[in-house]
C-alpha atoms as a PDB file:
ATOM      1  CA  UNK A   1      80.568  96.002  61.124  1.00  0.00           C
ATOM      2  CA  UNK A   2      78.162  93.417  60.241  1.00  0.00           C
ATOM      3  CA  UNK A   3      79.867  90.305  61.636  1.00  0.00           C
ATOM      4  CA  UNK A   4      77.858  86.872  60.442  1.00  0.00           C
ATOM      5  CA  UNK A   5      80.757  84.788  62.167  1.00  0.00           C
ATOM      6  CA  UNK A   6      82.215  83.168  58.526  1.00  0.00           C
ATOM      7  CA  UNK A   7      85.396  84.209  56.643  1.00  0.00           C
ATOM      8  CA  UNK A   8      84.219  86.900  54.537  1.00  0.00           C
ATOM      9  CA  UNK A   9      82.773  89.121  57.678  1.00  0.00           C
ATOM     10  CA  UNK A  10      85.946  87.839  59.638  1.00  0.00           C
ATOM     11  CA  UNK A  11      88.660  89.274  57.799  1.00  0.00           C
ATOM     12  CA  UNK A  12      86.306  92.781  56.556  1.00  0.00           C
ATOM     13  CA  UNK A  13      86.418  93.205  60.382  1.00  0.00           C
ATOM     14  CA  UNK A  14      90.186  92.761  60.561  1.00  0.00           C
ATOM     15  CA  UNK A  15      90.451  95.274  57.300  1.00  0.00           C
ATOM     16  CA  UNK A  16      88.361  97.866  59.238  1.00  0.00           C
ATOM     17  CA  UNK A  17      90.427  97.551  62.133  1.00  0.00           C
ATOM     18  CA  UNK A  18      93.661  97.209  60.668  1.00  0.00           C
ATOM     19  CA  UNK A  19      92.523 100.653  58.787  1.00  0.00           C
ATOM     20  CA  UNK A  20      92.138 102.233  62.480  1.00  0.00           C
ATOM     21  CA  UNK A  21      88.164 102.038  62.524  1.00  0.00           C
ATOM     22  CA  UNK A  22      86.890 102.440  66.319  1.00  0.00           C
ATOM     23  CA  UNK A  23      85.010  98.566  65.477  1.00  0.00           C
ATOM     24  CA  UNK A  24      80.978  97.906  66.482  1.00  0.00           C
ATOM     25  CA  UNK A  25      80.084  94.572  65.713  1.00  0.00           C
ATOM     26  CA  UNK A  26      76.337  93.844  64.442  1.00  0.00           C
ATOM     27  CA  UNK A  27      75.476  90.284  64.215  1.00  0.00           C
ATOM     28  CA  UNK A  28      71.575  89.034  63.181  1.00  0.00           C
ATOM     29  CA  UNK A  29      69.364  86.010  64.918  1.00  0.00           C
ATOM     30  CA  UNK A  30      67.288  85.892  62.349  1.00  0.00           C
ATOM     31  CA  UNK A  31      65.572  81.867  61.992  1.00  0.00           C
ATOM     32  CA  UNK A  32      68.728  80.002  60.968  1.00  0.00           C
ATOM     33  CA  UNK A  33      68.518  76.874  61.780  1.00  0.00           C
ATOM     34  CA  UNK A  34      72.085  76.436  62.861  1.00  0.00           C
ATOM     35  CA  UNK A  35      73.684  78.831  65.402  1.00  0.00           C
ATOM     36  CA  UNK A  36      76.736  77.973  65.322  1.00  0.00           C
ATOM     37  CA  UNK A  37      77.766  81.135  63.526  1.00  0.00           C
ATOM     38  CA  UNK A  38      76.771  83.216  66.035  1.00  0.00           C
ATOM     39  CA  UNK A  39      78.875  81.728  68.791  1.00  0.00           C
ATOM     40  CA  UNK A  40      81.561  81.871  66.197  1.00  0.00           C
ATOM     41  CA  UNK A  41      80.904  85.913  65.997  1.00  0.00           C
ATOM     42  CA  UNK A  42      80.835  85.979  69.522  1.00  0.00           C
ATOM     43  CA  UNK A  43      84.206  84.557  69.997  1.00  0.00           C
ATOM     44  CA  UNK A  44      85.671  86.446  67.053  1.00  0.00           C
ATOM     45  CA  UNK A  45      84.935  89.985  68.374  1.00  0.00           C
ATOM     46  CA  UNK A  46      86.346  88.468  71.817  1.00  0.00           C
ATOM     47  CA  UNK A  47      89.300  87.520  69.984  1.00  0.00           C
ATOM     48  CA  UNK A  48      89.886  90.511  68.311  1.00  0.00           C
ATOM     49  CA  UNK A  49      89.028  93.291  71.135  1.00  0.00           C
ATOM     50  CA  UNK A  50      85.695  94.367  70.261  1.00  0.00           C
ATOM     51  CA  UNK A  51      83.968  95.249  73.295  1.00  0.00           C
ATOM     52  CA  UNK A  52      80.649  96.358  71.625  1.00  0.00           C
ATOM     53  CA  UNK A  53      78.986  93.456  69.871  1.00  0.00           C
ATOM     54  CA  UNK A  54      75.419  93.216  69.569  1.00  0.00           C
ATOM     55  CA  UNK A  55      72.953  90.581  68.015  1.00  0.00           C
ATOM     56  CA  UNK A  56      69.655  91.169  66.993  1.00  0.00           C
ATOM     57  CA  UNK A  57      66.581  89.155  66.716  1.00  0.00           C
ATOM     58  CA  UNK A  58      64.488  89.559  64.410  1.00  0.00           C
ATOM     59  CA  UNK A  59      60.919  87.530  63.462  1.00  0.00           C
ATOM     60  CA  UNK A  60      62.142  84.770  62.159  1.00  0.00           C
ATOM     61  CA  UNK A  61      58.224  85.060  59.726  1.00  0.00           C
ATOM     62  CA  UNK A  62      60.511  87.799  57.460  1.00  0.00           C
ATOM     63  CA  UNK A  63      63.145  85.028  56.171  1.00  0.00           C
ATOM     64  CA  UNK A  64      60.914  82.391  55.560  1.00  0.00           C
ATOM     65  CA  UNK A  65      61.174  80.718  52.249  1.00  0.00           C
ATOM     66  CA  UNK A  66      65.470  79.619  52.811  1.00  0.00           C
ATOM     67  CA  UNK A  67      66.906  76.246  52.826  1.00  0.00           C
ATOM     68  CA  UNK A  68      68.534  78.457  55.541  1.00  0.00           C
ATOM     69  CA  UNK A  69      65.805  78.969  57.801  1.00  0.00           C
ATOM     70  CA  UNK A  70      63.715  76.019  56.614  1.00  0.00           C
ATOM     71  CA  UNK A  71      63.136  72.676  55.579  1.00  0.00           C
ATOM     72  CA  UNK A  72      64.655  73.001  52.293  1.00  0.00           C
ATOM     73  CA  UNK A  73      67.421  70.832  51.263  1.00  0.00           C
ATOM     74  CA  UNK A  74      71.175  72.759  51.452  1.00  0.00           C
ATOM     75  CA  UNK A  75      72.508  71.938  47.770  1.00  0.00           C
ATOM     76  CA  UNK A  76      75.437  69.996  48.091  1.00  0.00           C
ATOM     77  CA  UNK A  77      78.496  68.831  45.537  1.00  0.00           C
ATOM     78  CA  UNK A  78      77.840  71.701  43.191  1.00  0.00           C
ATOM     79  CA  UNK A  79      80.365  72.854  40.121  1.00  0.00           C
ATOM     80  CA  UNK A  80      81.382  76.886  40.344  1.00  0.00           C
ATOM     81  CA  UNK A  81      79.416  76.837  37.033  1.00  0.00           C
ATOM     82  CA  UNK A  82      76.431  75.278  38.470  1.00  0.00           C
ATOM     83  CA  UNK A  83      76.696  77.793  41.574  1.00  0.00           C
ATOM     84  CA  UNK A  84      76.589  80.853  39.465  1.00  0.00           C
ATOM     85  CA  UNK A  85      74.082  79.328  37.252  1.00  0.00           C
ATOM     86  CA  UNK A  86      70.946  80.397  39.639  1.00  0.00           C
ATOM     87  CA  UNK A  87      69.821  81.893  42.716  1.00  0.00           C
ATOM     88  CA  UNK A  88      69.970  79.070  44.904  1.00  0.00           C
ATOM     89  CA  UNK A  89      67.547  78.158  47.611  1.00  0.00           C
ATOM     90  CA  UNK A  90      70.297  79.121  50.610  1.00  0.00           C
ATOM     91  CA  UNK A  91      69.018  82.721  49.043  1.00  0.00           C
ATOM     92  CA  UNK A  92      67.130  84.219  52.064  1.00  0.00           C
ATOM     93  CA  UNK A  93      65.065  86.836  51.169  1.00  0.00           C
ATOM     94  CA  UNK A  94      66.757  90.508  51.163  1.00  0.00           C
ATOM     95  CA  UNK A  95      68.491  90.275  54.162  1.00  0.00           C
ATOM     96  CA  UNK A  96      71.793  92.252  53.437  1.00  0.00           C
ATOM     97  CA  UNK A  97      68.559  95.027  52.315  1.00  0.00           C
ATOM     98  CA  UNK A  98      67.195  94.272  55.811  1.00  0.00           C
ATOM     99  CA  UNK A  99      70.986  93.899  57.718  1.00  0.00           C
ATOM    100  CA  UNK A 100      72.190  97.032  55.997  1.00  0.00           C
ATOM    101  CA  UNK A 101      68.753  99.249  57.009  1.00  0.00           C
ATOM    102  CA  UNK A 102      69.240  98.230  60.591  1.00  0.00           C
ATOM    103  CA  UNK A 103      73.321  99.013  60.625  1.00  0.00           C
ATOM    104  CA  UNK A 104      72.040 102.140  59.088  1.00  0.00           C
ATOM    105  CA  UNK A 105      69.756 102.878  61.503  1.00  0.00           C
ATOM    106  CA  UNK A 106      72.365 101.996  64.630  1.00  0.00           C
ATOM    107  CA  UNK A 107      75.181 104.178  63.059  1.00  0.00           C
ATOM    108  CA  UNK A 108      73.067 107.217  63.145  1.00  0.00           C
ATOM    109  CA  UNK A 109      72.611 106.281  66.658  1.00  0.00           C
ATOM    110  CA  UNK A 110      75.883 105.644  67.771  1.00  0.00           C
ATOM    111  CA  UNK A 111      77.526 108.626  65.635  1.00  0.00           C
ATOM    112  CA  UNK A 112      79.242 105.922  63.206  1.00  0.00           C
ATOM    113  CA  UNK A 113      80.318 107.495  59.453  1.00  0.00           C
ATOM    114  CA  UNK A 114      80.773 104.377  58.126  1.00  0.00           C
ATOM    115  CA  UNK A 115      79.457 100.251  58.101  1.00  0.00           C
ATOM    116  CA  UNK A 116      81.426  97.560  56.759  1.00  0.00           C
ATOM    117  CA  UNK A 117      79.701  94.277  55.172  1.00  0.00           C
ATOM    118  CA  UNK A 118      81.635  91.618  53.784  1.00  0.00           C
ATOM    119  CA  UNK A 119      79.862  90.733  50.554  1.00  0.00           C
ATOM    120  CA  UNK A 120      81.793  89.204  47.757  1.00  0.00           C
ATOM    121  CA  UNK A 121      80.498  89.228  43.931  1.00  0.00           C
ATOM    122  CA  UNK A 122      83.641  86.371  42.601  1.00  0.00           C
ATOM    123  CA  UNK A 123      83.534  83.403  44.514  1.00  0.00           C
ATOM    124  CA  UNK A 124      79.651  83.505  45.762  1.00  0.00           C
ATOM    125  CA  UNK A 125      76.802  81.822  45.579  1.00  0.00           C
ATOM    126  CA  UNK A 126      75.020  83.811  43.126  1.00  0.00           C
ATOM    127  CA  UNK A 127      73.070  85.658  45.606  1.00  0.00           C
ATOM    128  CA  UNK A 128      71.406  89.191  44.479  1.00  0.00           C
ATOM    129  CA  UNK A 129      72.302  91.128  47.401  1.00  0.00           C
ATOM    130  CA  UNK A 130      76.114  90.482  47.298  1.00  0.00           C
ATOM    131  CA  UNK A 131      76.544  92.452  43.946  1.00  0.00           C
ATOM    132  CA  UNK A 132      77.928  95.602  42.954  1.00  0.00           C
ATOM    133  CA  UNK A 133      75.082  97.079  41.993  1.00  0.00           C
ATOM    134  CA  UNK A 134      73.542  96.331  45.250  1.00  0.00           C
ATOM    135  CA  UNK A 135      75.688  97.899  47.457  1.00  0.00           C
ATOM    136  CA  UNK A 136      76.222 100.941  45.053  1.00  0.00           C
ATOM    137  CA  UNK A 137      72.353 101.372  45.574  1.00  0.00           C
ATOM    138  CA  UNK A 138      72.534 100.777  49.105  1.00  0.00           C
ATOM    139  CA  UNK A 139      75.098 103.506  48.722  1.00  0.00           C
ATOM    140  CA  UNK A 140      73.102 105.762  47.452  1.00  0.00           C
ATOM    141  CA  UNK A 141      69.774 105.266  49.540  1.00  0.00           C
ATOM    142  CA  UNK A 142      72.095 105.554  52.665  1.00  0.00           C
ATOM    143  CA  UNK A 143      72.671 109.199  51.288  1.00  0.00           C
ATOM    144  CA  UNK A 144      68.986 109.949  51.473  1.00  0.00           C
ATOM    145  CA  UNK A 145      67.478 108.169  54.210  1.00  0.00           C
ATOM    146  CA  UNK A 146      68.585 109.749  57.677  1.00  0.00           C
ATOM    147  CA  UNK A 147      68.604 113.015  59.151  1.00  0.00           C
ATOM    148  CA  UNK A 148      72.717 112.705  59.299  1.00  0.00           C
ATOM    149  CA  UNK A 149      72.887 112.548  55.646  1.00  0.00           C
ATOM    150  CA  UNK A 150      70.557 115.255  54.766  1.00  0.00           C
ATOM    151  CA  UNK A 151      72.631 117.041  56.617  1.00  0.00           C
ATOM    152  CA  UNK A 152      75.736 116.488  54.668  1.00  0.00           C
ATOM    153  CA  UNK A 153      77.444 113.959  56.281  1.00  0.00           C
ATOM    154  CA  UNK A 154      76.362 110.597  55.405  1.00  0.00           C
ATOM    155  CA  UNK A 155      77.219 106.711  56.100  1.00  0.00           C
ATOM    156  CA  UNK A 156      79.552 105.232  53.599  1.00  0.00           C
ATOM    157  CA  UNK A 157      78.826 101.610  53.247  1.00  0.00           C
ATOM    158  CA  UNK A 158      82.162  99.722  52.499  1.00  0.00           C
ATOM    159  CA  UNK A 159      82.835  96.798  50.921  1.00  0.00           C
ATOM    160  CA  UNK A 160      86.589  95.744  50.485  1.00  0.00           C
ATOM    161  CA  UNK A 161      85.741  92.272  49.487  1.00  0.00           C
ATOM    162  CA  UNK A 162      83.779  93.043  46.911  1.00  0.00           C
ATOM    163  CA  UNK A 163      85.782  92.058  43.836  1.00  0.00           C
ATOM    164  CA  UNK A 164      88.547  89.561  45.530  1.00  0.00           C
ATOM    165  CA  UNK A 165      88.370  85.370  45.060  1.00  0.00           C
ATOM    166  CA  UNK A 166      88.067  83.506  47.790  1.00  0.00           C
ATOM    167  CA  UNK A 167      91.371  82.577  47.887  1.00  0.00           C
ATOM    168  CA  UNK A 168      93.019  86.520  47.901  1.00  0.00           C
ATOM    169  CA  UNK A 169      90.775  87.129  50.839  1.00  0.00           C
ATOM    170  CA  UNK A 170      92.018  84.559  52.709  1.00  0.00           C
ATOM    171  CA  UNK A 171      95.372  85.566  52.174  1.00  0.00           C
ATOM    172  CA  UNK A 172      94.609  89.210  53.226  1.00  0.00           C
ATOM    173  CA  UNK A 173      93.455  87.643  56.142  1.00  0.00           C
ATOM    174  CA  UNK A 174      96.248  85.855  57.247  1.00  0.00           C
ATOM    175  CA  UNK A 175      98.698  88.913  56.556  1.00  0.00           C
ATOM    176  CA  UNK A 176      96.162  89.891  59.239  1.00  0.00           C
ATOM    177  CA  UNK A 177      96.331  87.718  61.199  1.00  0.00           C
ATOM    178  CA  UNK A 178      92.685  86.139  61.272  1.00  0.00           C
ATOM    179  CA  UNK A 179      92.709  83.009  62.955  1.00  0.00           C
ATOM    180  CA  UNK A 180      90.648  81.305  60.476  1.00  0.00           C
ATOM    181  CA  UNK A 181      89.825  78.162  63.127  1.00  0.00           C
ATOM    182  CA  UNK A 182      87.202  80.140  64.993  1.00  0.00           C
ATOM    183  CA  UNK A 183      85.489  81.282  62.083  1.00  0.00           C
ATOM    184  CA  UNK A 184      82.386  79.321  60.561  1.00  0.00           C
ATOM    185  CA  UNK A 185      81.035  79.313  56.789  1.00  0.00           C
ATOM    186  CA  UNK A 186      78.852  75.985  56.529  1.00  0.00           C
ATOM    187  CA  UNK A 187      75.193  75.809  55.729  1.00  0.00           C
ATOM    188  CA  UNK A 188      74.543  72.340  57.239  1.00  0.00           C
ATOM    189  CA  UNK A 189      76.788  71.478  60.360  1.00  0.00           C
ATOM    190  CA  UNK A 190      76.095  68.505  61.964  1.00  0.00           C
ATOM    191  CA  UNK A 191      75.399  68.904  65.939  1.00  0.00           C
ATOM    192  CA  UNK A 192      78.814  69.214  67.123  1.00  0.00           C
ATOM    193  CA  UNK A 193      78.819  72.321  64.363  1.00  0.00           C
ATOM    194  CA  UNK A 194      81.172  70.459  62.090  1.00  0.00           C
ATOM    195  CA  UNK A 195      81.180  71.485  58.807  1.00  0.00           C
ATOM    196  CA  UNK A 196      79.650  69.259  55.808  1.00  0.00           C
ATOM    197  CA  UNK A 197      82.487  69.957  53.130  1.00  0.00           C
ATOM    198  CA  UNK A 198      79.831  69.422  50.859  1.00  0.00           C
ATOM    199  CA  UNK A 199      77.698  72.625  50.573  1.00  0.00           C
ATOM    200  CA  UNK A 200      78.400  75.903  48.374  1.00  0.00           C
ATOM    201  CA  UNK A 201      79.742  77.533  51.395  1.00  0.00           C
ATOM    202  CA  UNK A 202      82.142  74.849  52.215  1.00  0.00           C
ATOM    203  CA  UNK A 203      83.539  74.027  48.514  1.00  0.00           C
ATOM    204  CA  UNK A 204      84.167  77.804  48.041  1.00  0.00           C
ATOM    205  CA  UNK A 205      86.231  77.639  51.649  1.00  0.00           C
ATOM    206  CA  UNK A 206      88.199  74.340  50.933  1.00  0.00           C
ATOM    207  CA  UNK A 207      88.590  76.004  47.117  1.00  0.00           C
ATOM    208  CA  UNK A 208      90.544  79.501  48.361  1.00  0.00           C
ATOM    209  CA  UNK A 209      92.453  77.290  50.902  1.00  0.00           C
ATOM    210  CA  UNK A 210      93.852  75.339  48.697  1.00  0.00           C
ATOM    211  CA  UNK A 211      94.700  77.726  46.043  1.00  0.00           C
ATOM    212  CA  UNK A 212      96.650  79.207  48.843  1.00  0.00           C
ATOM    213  CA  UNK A 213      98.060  75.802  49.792  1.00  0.00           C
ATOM    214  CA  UNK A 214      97.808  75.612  53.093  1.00  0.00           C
ATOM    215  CA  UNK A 215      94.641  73.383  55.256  1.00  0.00           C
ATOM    216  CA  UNK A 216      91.410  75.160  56.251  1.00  0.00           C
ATOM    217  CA  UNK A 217      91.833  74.692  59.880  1.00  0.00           C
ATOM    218  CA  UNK A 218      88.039  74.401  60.261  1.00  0.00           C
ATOM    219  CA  UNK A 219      86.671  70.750  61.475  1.00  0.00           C
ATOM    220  CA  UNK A 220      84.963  68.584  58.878  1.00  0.00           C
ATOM    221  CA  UNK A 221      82.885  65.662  59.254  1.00  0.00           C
ATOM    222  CA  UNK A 222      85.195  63.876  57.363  1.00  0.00           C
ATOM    223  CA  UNK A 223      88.900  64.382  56.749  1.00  0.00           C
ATOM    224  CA  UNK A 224      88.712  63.751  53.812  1.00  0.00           C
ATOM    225  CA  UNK A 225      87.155  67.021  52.976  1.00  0.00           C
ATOM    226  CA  UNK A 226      89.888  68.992  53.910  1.00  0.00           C
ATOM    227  CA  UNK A 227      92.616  66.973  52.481  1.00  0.00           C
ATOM    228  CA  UNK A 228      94.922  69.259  49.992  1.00  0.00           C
END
């Protein structure tokens, strides 16, 4: 289970474990400048009983080039048209290619049949490696690459968020049971980690919240970016 920390990873790991998956929770150091999703992964395995959670650093020189991992300004106050108009600069290069190759690589190590990523292709920010087509490639390379698969039984990459809005997979999470509090989505926390309100991540939160009508129980930097 590649667990990032945010909503979308949150409630895949509740899916998989709700669906009676044995749960190993992957998470990525990777250069971000803000952290605070990884002590939000940490607590969210703790929280939901999974006793083998590992995080992995990687050189921070392969993800270079990201508003994420650099100096780059986070975009901020965008339109759902403007977000799916380009590739924005929060893109970091292939790193669900990179994430997915190294789950891959741990499964066949571990015995696992089958890794769970919680990419969405509706509500996103128009990134490359959250699309069908990716992980239908991935898919397929994942029945070539490893000795487990040449010998007939290969990884099956899932995806159950793949073609739900923002707001259904909240609500799947909820009939859950995700406690949505612990979870973190922003790209540019402030240093207490609260969340901006203002950045793709957050406006496509706050959006499936209220379509649900109910309050994202995350903490802003302003109330008023939470208000229904």
């Amino acid at each position: 289970m590649l667990l990032s920390g945010g909503l979308d990873s949150t409630t895949t790991l509740y899916i998989a474990r709700e669906e009676g998956f044995r749960i190993c929770a992957m998470s990525f150091r990777y250069g971000q400048q803000h952290t605070q999703e990884l002590e939000s992964a940490a607590v969210i395995a703790r929280d939901a009983g999974i006793e083998d959670h590992v995080t992995i650093s990687l050189d921070t020189r392969m993800f270079e080039g990201s508003a994420l991992t650099g100096s780059e300004i986070v975009p901020e106050n965008r339109s759902p048209g403007e977000m799916a108009d380009r590739i924005p600069p929060t893109y970091v290069p292939a790193r669900n290619t990179v994430f997915l190759a190294m789950a891959l690589a741990y499964a066949e190590v571990i015995g696992a049949r089958d890794i769970f990523i919680g990419v969405n292709a509706l509500d996103y920010s128009g990134y490359p490696d959250c699309r069908p087509e990716f992980i239908a490639a991935f898919q397929r390379l994942a029945e070539l690459a490893t000795r487990e698969a040449v010998e007939g039984t290969p990884v099956r990459i899932h995806a159950p968020l793949l073609n739900m809005t923002k707001a259904e997979i909240i609500r799947r999470g909820l009939e859950l049971g995700v406690d949505y509090s612990l979870t973190h989505s922003c790209y540019n926390p402030d240093r207490n980690g609260r969340a901006c309100g203002r950045c793709d991540a957050c406006a496509l939160r706050l959006r499936g919240f209220h379509e649900n009508g109910i309050q994202d129980p995350a903490i802003y930097q302003s109330e008023m970016n939470n208000e229904l």
